[in-house]
PDB file of N, CA and C in Angstrom:
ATOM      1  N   UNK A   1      93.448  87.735 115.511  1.00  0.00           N
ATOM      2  CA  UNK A   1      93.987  86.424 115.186  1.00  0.00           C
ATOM      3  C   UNK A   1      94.813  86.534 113.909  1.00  0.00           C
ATOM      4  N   UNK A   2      95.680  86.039 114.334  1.00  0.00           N
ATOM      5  CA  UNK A   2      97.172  86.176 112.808  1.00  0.00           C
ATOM      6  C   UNK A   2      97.443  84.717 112.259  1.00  0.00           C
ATOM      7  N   UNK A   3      97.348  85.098 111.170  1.00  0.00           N
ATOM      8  CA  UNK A   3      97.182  83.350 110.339  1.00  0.00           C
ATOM      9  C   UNK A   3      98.196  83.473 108.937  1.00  0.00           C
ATOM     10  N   UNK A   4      98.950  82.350 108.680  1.00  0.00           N
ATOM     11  CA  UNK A   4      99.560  82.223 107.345  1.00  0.00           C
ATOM     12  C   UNK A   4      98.775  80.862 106.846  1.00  0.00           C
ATOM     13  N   UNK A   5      98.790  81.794 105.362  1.00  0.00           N
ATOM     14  CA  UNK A   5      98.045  80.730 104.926  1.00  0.00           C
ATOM     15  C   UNK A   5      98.669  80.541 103.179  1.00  0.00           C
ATOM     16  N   UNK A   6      99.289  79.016 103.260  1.00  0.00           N
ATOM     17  CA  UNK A   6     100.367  78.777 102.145  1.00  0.00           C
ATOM     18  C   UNK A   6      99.605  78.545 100.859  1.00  0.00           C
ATOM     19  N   UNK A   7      99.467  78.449  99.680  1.00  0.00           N
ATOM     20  CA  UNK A   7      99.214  77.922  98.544  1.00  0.00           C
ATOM     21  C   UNK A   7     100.663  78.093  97.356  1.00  0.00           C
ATOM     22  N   UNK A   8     100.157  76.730  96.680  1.00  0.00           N
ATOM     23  CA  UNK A   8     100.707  76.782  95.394  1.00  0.00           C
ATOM     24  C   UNK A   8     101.912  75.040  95.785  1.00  0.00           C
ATOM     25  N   UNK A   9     101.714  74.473  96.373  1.00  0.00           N
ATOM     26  CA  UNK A   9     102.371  73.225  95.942  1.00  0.00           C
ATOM     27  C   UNK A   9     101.701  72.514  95.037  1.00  0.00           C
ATOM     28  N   UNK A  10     102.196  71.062  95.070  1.00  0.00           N
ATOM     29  CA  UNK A  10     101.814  69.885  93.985  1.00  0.00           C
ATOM     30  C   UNK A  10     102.864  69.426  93.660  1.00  0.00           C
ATOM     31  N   UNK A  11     102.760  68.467  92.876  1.00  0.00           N
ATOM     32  CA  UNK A  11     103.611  67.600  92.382  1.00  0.00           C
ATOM     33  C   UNK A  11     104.556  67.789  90.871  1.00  0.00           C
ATOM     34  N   UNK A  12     105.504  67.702  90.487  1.00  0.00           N
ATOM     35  CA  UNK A  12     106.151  68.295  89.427  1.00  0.00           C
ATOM     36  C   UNK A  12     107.310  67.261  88.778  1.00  0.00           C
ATOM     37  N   UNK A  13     107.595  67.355  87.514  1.00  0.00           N
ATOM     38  CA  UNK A  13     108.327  66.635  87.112  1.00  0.00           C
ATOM     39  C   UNK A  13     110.143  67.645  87.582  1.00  0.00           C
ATOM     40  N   UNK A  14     110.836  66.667  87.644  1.00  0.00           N
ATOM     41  CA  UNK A  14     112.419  67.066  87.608  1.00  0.00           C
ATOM     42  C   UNK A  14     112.550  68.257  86.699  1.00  0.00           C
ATOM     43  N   UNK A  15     113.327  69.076  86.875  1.00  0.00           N
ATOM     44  CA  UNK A  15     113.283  70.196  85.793  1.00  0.00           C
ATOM     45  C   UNK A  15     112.161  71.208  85.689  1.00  0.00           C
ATOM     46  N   UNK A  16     110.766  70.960  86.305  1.00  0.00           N
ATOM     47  CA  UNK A  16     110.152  71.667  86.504  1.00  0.00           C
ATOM     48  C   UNK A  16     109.859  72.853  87.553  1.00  0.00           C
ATOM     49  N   UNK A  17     108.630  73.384  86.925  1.00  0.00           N
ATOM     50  CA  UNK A  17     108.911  74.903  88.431  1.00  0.00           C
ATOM     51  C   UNK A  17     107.350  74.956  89.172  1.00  0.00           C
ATOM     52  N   UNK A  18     107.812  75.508  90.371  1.00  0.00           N
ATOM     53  CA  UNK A  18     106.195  75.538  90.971  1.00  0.00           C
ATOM     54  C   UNK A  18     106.698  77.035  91.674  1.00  0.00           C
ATOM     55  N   UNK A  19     105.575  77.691  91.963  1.00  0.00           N
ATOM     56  CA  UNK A  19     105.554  79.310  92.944  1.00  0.00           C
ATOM     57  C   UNK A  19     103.961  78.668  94.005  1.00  0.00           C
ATOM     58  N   UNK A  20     105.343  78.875  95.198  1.00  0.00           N
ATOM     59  CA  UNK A  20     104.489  78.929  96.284  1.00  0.00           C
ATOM     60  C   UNK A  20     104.314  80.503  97.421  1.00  0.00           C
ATOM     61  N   UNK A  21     103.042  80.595  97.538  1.00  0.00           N
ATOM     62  CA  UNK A  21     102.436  82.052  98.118  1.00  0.00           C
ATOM     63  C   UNK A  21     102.156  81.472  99.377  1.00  0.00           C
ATOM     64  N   UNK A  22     102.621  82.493 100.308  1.00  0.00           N
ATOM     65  CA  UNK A  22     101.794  82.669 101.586  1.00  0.00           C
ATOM     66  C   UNK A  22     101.319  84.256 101.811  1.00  0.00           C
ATOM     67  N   UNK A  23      99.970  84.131 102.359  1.00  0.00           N
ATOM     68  CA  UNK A  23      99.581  85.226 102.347  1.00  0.00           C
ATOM     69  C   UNK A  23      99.069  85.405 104.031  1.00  0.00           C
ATOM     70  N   UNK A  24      99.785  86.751 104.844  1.00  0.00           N
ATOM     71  CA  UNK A  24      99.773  86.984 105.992  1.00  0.00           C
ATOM     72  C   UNK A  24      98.349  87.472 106.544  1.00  0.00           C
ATOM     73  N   UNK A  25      97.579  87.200 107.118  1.00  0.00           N
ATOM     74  CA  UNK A  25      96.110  87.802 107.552  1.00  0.00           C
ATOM     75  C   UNK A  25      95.772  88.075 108.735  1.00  0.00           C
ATOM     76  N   UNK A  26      95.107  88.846 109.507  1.00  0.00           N
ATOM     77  CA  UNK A  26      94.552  89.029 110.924  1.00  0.00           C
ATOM     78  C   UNK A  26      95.011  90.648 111.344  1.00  0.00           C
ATOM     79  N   UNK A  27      94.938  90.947 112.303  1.00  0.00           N
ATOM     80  CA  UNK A  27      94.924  92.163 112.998  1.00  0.00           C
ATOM     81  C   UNK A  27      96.736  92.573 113.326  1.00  0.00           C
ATOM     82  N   UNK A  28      97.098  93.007 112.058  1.00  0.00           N
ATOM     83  CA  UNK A  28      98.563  93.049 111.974  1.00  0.00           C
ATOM     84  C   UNK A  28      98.777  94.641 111.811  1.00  0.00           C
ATOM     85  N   UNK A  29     100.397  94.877 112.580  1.00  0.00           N
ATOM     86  CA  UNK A  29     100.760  96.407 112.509  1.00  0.00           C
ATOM     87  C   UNK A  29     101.724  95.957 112.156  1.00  0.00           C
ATOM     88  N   UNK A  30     102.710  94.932 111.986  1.00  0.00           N
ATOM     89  CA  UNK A  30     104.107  94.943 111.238  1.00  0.00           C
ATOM     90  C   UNK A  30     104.767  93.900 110.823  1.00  0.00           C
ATOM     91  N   UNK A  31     105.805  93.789 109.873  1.00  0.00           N
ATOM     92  CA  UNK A  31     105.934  92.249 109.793  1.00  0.00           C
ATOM     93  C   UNK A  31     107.394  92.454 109.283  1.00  0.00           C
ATOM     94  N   UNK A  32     108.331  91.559 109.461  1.00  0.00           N
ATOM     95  CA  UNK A  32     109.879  92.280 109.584  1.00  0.00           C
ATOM     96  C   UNK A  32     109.901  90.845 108.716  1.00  0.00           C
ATOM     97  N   UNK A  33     111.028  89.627 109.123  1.00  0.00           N
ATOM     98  CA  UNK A  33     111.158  88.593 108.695  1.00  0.00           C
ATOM     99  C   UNK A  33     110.341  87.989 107.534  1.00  0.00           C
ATOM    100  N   UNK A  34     110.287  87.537 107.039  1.00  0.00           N
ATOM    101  CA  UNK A  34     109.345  85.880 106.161  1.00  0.00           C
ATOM    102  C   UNK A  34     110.457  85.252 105.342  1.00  0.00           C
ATOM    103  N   UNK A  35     110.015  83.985 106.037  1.00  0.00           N
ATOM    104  CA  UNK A  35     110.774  83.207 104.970  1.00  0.00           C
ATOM    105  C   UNK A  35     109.960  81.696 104.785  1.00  0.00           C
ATOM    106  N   UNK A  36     110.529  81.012 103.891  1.00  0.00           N
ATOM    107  CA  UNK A  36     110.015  79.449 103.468  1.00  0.00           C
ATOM    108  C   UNK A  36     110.760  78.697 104.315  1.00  0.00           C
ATOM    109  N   UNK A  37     110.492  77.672 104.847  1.00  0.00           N
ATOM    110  CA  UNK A  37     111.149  76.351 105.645  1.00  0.00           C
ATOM    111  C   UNK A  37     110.424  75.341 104.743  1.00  0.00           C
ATOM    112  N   UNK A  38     111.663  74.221 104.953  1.00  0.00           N
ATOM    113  CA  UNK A  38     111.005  72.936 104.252  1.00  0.00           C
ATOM    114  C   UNK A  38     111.666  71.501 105.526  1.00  0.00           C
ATOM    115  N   UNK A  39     110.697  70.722 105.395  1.00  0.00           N
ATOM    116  CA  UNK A  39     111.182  69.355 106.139  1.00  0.00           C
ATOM    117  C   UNK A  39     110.628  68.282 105.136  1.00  0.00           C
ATOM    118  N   UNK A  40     111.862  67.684 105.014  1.00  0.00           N
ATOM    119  CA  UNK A  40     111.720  66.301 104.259  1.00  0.00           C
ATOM    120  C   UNK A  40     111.482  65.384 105.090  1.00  0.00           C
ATOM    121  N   UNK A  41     110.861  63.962 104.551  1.00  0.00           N
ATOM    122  CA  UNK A  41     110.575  62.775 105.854  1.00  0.00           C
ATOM    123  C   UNK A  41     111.951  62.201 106.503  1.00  0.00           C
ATOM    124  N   UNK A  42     112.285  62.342 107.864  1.00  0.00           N
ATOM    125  CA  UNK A  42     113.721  61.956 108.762  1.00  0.00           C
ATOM    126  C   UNK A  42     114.426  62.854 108.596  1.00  0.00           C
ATOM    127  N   UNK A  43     114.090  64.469 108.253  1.00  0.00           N
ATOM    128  CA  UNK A  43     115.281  65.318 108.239  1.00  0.00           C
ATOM    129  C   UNK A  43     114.823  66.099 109.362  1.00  0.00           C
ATOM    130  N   UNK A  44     115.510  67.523 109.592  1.00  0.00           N
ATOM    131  CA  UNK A  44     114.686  68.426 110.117  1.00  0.00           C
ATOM    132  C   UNK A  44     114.538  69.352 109.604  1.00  0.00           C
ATOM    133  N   UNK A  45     113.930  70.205 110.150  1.00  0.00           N
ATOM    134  CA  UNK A  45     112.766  71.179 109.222  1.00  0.00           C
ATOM    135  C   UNK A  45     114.525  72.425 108.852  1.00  0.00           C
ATOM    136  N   UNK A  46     114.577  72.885 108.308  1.00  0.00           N
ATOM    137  CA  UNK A  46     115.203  73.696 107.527  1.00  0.00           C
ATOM    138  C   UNK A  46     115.261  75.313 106.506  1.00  0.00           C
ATOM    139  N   UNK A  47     115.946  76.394 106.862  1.00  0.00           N
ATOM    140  CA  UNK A  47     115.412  77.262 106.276  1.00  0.00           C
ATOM    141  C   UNK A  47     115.676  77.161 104.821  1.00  0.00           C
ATOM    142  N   UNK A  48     115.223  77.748 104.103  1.00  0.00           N
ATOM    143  CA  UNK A  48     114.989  77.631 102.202  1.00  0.00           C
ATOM    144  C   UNK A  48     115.529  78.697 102.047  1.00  0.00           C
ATOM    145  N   UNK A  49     114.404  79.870 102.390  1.00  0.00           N
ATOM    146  CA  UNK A  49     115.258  81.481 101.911  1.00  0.00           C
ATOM    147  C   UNK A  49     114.107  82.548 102.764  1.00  0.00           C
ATOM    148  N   UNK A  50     114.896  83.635 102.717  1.00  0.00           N
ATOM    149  CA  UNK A  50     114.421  84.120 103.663  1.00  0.00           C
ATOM    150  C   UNK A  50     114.476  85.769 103.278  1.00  0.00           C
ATOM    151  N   UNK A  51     113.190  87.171 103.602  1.00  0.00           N
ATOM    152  CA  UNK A  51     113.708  88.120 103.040  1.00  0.00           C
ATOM    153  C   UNK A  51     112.977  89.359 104.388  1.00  0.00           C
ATOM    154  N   UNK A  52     113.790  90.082 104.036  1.00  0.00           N
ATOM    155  CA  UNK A  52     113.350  91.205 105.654  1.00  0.00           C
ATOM    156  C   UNK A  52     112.363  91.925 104.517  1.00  0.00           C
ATOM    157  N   UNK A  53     111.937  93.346 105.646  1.00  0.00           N
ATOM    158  CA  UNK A  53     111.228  93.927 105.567  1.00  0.00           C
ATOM    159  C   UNK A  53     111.517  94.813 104.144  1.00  0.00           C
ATOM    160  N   UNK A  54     113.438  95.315 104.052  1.00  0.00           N
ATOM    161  CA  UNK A  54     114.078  96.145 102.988  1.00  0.00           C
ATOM    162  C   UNK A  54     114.038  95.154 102.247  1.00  0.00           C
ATOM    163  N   UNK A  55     113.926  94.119 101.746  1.00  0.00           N
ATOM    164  CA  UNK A  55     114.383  93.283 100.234  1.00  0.00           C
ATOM    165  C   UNK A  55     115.142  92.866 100.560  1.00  0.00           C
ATOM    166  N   UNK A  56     116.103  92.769 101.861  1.00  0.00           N
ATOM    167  CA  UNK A  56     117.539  91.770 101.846  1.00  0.00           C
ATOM    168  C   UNK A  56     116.731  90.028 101.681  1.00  0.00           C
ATOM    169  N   UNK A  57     117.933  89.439 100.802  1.00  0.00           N
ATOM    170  CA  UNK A  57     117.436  88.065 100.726  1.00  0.00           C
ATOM    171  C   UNK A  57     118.363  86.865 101.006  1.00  0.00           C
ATOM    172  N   UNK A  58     118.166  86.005 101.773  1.00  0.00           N
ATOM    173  CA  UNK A  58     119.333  84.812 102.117  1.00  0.00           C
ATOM    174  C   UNK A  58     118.620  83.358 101.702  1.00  0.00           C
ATOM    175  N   UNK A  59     119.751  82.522 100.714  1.00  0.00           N
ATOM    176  CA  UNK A  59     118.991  81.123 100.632  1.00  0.00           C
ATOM    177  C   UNK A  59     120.337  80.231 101.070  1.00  0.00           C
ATOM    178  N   UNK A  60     119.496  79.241 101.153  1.00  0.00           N
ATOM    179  CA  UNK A  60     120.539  78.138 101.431  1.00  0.00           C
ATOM    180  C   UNK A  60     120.923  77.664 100.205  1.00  0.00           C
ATOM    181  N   UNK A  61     122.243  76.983 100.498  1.00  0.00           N
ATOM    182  CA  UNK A  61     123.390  76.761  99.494  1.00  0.00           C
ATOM    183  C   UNK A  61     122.431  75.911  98.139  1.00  0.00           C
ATOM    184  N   UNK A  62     121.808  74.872  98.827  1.00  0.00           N
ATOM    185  CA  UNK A  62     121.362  73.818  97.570  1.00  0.00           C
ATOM    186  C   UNK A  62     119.876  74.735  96.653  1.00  0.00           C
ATOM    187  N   UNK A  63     119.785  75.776  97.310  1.00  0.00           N
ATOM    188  CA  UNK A  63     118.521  76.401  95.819  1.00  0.00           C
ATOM    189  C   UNK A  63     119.653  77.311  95.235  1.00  0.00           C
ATOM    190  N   UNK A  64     120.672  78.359  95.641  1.00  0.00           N
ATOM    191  CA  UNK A  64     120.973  79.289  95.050  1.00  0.00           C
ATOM    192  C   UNK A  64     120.688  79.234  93.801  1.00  0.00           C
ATOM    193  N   UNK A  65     120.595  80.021  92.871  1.00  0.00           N
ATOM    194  CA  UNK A  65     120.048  80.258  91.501  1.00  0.00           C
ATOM    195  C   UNK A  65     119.069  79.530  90.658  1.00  0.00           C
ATOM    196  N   UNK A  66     118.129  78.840  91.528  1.00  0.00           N
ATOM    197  CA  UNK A  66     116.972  77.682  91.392  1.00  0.00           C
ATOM    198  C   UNK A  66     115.598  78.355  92.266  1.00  0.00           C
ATOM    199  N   UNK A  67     116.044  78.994  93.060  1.00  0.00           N
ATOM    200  CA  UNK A  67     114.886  79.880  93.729  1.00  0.00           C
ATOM    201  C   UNK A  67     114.933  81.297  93.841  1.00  0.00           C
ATOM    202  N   UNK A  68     114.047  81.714  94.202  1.00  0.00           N
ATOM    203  CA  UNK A  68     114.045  83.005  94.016  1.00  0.00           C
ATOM    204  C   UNK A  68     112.812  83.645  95.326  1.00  0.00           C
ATOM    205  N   UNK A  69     113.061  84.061  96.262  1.00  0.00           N
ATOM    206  CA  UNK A  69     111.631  84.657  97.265  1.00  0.00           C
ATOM    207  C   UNK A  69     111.768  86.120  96.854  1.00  0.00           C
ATOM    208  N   UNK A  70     110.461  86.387  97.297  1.00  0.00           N
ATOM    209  CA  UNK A  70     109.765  87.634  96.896  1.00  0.00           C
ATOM    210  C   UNK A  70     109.294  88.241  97.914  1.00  0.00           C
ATOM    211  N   UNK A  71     108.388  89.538  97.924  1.00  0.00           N
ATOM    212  CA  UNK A  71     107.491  89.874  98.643  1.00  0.00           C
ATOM    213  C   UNK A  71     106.641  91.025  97.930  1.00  0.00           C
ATOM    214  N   UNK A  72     105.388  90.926  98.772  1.00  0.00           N
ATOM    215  CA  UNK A  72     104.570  92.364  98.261  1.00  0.00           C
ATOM    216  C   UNK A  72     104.120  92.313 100.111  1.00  0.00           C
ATOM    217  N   UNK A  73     104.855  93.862 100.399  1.00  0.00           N
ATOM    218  CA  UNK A  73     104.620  94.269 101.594  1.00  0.00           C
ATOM    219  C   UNK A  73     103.371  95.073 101.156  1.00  0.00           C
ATOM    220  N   UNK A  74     102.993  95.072 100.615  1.00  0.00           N
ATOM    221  CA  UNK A  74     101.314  96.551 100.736  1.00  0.00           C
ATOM    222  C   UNK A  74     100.107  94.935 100.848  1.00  0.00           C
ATOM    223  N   UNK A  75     100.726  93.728 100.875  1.00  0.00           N
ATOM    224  CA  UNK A  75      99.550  92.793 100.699  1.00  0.00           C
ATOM    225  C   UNK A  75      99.914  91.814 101.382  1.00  0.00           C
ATOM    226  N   UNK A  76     101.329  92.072 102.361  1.00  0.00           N
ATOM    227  CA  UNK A  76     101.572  90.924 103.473  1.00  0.00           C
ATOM    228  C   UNK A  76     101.651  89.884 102.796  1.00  0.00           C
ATOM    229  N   UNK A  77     102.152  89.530 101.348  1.00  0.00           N
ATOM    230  CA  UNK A  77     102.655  88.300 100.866  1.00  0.00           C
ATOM    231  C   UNK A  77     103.598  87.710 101.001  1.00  0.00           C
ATOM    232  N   UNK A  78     103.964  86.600 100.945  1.00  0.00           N
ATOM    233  CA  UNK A  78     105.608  86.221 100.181  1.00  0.00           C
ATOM    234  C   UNK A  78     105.236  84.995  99.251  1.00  0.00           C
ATOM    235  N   UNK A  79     106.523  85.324  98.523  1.00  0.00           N
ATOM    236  CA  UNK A  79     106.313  84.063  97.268  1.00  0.00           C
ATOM    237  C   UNK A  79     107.667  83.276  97.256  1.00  0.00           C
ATOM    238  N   UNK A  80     107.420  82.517  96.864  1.00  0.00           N
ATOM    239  CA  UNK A  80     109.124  81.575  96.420  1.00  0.00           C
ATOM    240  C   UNK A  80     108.730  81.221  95.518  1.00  0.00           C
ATOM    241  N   UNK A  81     109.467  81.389  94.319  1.00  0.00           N
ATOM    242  CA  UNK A  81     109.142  80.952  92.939  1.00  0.00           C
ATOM    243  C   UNK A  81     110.779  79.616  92.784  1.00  0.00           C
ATOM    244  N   UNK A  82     110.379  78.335  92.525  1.00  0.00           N
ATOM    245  CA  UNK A  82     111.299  77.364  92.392  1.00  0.00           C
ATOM    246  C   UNK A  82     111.202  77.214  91.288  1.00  0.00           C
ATOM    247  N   UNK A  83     112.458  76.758  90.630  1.00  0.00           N
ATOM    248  CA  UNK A  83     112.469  76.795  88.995  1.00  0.00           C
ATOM    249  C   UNK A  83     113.966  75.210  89.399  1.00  0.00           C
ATOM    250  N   UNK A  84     114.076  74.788  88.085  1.00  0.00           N
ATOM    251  CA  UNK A  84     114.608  73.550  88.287  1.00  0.00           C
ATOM    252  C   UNK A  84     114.726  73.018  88.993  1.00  0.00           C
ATOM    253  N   UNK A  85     113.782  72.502  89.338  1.00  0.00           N
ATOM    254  CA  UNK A  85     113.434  71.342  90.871  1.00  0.00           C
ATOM    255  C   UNK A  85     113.638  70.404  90.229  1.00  0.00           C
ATOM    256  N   UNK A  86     114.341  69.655  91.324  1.00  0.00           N
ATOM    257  CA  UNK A  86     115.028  68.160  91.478  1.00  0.00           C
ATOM    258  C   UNK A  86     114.537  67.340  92.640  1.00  0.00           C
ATOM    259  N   UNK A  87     114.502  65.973  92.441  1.00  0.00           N
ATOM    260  CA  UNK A  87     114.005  65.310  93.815  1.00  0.00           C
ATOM    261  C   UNK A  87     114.275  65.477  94.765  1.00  0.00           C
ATOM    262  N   UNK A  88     115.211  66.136  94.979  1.00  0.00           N
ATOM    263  CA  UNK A  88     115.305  66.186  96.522  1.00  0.00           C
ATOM    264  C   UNK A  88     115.229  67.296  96.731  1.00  0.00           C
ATOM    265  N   UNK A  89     114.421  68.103  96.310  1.00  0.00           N
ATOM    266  CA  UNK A  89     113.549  69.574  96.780  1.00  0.00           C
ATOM    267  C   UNK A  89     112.444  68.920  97.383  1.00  0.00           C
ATOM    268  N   UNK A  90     111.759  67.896  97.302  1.00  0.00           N
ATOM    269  CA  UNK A  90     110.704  67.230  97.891  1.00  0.00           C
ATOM    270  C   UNK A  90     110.565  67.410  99.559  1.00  0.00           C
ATOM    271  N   UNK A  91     109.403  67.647  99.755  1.00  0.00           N
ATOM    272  CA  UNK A  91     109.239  68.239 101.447  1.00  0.00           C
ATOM    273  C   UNK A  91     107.963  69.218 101.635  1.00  0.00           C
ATOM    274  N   UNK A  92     107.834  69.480 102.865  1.00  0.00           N
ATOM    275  CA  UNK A  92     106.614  70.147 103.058  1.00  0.00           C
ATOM    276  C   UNK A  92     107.322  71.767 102.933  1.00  0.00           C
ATOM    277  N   UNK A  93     107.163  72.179 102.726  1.00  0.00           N
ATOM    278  CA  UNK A  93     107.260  73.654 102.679  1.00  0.00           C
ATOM    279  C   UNK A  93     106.475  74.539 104.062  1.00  0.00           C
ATOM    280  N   UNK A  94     106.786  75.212 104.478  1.00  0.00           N
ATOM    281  CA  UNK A  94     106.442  76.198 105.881  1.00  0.00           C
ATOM    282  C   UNK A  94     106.774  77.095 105.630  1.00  0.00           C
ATOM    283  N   UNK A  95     105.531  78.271 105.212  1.00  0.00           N
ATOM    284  CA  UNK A  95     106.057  79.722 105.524  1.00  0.00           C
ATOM    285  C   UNK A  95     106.132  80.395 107.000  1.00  0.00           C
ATOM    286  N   UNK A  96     106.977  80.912 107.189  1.00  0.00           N
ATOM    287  CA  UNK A  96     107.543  81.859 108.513  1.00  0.00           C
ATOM    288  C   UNK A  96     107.561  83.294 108.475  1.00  0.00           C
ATOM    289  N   UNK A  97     106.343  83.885 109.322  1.00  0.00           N
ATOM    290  CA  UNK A  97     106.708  85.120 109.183  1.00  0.00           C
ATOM    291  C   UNK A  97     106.535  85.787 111.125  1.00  0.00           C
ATOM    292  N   UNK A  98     107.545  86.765 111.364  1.00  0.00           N
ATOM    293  CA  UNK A  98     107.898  87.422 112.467  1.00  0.00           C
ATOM    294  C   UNK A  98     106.738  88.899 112.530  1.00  0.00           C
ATOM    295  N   UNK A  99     105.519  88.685 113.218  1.00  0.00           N
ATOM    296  CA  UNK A  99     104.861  89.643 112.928  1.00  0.00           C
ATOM    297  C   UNK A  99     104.496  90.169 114.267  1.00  0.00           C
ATOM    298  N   UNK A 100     104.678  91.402 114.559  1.00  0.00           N
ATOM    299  CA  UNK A 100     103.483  92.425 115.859  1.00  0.00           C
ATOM    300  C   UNK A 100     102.066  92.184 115.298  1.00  0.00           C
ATOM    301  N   UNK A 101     101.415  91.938 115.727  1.00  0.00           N
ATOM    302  CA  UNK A 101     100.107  91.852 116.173  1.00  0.00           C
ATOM    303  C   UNK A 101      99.833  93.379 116.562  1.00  0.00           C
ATOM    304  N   UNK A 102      98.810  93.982 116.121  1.00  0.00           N
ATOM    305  CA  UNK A 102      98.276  95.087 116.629  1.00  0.00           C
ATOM    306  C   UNK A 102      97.926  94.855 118.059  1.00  0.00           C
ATOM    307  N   UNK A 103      97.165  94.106 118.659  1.00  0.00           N
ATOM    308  CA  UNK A 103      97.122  94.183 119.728  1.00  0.00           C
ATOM    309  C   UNK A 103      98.571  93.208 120.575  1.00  0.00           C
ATOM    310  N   UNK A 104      99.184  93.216 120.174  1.00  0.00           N
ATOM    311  CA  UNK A 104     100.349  92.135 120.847  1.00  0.00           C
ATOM    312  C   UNK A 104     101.428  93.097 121.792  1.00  0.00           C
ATOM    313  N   UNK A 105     102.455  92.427 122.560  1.00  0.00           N
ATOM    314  CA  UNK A 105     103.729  93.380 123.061  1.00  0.00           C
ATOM    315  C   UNK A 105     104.808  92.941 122.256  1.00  0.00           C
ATOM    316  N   UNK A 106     104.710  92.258 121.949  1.00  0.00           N
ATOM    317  CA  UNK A 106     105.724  92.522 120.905  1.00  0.00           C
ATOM    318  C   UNK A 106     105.847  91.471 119.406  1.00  0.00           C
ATOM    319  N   UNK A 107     107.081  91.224 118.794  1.00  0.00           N
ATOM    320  CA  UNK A 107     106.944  90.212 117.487  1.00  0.00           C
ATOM    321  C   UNK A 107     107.319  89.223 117.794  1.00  0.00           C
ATOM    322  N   UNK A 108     106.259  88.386 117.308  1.00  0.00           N
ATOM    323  CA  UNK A 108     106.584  87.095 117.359  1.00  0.00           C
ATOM    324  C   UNK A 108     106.179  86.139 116.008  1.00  0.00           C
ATOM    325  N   UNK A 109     106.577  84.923 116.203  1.00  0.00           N
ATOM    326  CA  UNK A 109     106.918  83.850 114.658  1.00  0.00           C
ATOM    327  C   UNK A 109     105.483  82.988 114.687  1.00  0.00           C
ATOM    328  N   UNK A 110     105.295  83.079 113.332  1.00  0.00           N
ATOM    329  CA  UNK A 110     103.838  82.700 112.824  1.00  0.00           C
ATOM    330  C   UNK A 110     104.799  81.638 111.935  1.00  0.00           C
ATOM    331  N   UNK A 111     103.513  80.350 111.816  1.00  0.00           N
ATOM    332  CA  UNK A 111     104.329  79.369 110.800  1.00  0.00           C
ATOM    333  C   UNK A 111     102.703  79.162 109.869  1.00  0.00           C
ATOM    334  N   UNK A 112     102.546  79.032 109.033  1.00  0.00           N
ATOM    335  CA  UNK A 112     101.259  78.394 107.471  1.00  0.00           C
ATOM    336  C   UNK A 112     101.634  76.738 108.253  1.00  0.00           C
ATOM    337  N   UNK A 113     100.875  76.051 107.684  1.00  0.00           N
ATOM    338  CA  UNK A 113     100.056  74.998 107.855  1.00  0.00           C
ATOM    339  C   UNK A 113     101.079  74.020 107.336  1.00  0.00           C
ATOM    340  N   UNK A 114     101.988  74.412 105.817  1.00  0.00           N
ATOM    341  CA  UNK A 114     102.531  73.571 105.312  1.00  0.00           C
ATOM    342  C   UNK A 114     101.581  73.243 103.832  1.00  0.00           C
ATOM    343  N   UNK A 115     102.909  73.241 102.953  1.00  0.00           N
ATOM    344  CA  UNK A 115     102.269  72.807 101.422  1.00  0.00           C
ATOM    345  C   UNK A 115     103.429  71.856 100.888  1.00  0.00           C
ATOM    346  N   UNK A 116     102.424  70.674 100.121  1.00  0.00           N
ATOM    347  CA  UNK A 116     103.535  69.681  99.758  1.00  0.00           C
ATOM    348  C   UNK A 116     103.963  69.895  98.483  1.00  0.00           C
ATOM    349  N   UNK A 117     105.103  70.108  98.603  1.00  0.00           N
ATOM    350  CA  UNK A 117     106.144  69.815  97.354  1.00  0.00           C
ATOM    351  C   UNK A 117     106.726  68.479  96.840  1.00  0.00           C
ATOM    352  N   UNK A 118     106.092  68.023  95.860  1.00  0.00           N
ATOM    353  CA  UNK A 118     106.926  66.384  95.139  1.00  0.00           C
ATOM    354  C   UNK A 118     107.532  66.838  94.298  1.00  0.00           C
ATOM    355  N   UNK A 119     108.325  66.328  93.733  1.00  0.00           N
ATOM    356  CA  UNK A 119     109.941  66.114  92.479  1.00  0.00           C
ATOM    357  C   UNK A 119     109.663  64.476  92.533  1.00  0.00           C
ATOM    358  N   UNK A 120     109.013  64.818  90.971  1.00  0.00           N
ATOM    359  CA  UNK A 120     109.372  63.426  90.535  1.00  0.00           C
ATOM    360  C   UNK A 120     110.617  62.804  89.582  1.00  0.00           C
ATOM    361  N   UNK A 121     111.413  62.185  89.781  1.00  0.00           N
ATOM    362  CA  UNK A 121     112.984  61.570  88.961  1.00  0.00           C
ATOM    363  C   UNK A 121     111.961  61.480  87.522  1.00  0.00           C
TER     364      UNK A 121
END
């Protein structure tokens, strides 16, 4: 059984920073993709940033130089560290990761539960 499991939201003033972790668990042989998704209330869900297996990293236009994702592959993590958050970073956050399953045929997309992110004005 393969599980993401998110921590590190809450609530934050404008200008402030939060680091959110997901940490990958269960009977895993590989994991290529992870990235953060966020959905605000009436939007749709949306990618944030995203990093492969080598360190390549892609964000969307409105964090560039406000976020930052990470990884520790020896511990199946990822992190997004947000730094000047503004209200309308507000949304649930979803980590995504593309993992083989040891016993699986092939990779497939795992989503975390979701962690809430507020920006308060």
């Amino acid at each position: 059984q393969v599980q993401l499991v998110e921590s590190g939201g809450g609530l934050v003033q404008a200008g402030g920073s939060l680091r959110l972790s997901c940490a990958a668990s269960g009977s895993i042989s590989s994991i290529n993709f992870m990235g953060w998704y966020r959905q605000a209330p009436g939007k749709q869900r949306e990618l944030v940033a995203a990093i492969t297996s080598g360190g390549s990293t892609n964000y969307v236009d409105s964090v560039k130089g406000r976020f930052t994702i990470s990884r520790d592959n020896t511990k199946s993590l990822v992190y997004l560290q947000m730094n000047s958050l503004k209200p309308e970073d507000t949304a649930v956050y979803y980590c995504n990761a593309n993992i083989l399953p040891k016993a699986g045929l092939g990779y497939r997309a795992y989503w975390g539960q979701g962690t809430q992110v507020t920006v308060s004005s």
